[in-house]
C-alpha atoms as a PDB file:
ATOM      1  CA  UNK A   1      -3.194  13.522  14.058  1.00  0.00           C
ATOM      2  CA  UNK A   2      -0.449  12.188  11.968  1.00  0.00           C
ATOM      3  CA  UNK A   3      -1.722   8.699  12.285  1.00  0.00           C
ATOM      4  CA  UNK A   4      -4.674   9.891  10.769  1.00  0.00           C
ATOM      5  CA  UNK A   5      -3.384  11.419   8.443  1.00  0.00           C
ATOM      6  CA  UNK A   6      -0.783   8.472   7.693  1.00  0.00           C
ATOM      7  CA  UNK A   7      -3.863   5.733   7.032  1.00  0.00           C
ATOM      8  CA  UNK A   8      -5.661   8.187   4.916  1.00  0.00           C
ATOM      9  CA  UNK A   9      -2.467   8.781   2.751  1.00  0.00           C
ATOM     10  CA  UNK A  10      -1.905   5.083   2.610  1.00  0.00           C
ATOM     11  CA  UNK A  11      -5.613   4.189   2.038  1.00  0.00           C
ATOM     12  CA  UNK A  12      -6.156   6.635  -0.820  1.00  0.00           C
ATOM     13  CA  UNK A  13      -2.761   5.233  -2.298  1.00  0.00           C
ATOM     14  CA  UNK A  14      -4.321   1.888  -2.156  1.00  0.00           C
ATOM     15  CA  UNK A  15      -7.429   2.999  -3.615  1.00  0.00           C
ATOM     16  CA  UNK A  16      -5.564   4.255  -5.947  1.00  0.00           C
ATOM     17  CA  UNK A  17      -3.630   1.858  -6.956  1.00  0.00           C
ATOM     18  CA  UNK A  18      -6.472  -0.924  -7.265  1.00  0.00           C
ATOM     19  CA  UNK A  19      -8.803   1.588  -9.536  1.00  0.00           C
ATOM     20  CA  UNK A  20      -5.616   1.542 -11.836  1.00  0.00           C
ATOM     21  CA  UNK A  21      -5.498  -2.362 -12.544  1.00  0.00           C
ATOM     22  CA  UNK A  22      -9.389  -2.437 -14.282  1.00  0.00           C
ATOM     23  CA  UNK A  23      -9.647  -2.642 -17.930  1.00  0.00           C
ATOM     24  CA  UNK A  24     -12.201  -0.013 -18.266  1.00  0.00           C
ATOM     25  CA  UNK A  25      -9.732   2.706 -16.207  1.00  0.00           C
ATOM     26  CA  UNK A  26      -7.135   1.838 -18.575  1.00  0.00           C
ATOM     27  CA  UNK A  27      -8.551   2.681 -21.510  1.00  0.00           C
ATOM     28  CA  UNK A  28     -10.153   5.970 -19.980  1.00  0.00           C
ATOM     29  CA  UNK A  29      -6.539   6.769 -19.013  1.00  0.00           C
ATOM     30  CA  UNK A  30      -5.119   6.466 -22.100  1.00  0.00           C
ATOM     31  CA  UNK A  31      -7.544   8.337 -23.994  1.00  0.00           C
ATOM     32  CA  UNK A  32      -7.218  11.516 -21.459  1.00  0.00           C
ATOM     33  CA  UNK A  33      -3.396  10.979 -21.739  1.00  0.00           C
ATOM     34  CA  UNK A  34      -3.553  11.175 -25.231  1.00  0.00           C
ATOM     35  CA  UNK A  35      -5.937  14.619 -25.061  1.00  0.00           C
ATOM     36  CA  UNK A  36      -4.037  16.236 -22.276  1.00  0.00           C
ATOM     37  CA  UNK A  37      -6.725  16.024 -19.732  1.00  0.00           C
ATOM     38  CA  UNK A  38      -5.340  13.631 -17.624  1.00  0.00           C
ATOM     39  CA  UNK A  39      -2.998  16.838 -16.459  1.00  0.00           C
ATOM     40  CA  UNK A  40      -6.379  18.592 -15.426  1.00  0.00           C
ATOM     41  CA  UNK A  41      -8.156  16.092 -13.538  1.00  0.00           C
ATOM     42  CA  UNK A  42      -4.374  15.268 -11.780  1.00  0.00           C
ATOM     43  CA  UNK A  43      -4.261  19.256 -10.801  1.00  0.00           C
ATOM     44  CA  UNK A  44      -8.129  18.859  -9.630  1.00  0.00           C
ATOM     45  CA  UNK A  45      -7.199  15.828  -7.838  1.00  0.00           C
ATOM     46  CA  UNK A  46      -4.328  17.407  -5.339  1.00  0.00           C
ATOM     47  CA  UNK A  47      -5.731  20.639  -5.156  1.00  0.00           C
ATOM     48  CA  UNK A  48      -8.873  18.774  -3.377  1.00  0.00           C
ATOM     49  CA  UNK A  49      -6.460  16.796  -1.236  1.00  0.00           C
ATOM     50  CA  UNK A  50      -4.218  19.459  -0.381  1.00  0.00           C
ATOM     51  CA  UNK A  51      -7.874  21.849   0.759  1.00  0.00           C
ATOM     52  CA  UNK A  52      -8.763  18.642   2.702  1.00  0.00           C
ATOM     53  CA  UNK A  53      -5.470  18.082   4.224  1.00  0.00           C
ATOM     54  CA  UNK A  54      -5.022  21.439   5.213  1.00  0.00           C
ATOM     55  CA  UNK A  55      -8.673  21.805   6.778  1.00  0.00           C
ATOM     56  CA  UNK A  56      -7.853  18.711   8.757  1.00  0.00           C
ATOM     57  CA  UNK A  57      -4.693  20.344  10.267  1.00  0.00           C
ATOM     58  CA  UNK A  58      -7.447  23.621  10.936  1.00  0.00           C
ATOM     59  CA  UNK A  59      -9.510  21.779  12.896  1.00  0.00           C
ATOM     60  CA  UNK A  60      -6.837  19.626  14.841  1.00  0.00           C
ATOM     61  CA  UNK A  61      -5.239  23.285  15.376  1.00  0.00           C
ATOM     62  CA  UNK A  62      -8.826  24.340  16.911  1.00  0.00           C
ATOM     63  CA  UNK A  63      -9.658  21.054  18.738  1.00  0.00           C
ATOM     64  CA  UNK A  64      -5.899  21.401  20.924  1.00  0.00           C
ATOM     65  CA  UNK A  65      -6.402  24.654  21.481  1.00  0.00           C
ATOM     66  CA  UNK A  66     -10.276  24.289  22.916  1.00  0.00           C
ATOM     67  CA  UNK A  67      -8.673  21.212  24.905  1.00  0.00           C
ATOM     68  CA  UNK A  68      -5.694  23.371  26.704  1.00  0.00           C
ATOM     69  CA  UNK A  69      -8.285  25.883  27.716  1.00  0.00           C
ATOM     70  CA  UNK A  70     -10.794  23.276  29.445  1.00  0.00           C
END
């Protein structure tokens, strides 16, 4: 489970990372920094990864536990 959960980390901070670079993203960025919103979408942003993190621990919780009763 943490190797999983080590490549998605390191994916989405590559992912990241790359959608940063384009022109376009730039410019998008600077005009939600300048409006505040950029604080928004960030909050939206780990709230959605912290839900998805924490349903993947869930269902590795349930998966062990169905596997030490078989």
């Amino acid at each position: 489970m943490k190797n999983k959960c080590i490549a998605f980390l390191t994916s989405m901070a590559f992912l990241t990372a790359r959608a940063e670079g384009t022109a376009n993203n730039e410019t998008m960025a600077s005009a939600m920094r300048s409006n505040g919103k950029i604080y928004v979408v960030v909050a939206v942003l780990l709230t959605i990864l912290a839900g998805l993190i924490g349903y993947m621990i869930r269902i590795d919780r349930k998966i062990s536990k169905l596997e030490k009763e078989s």
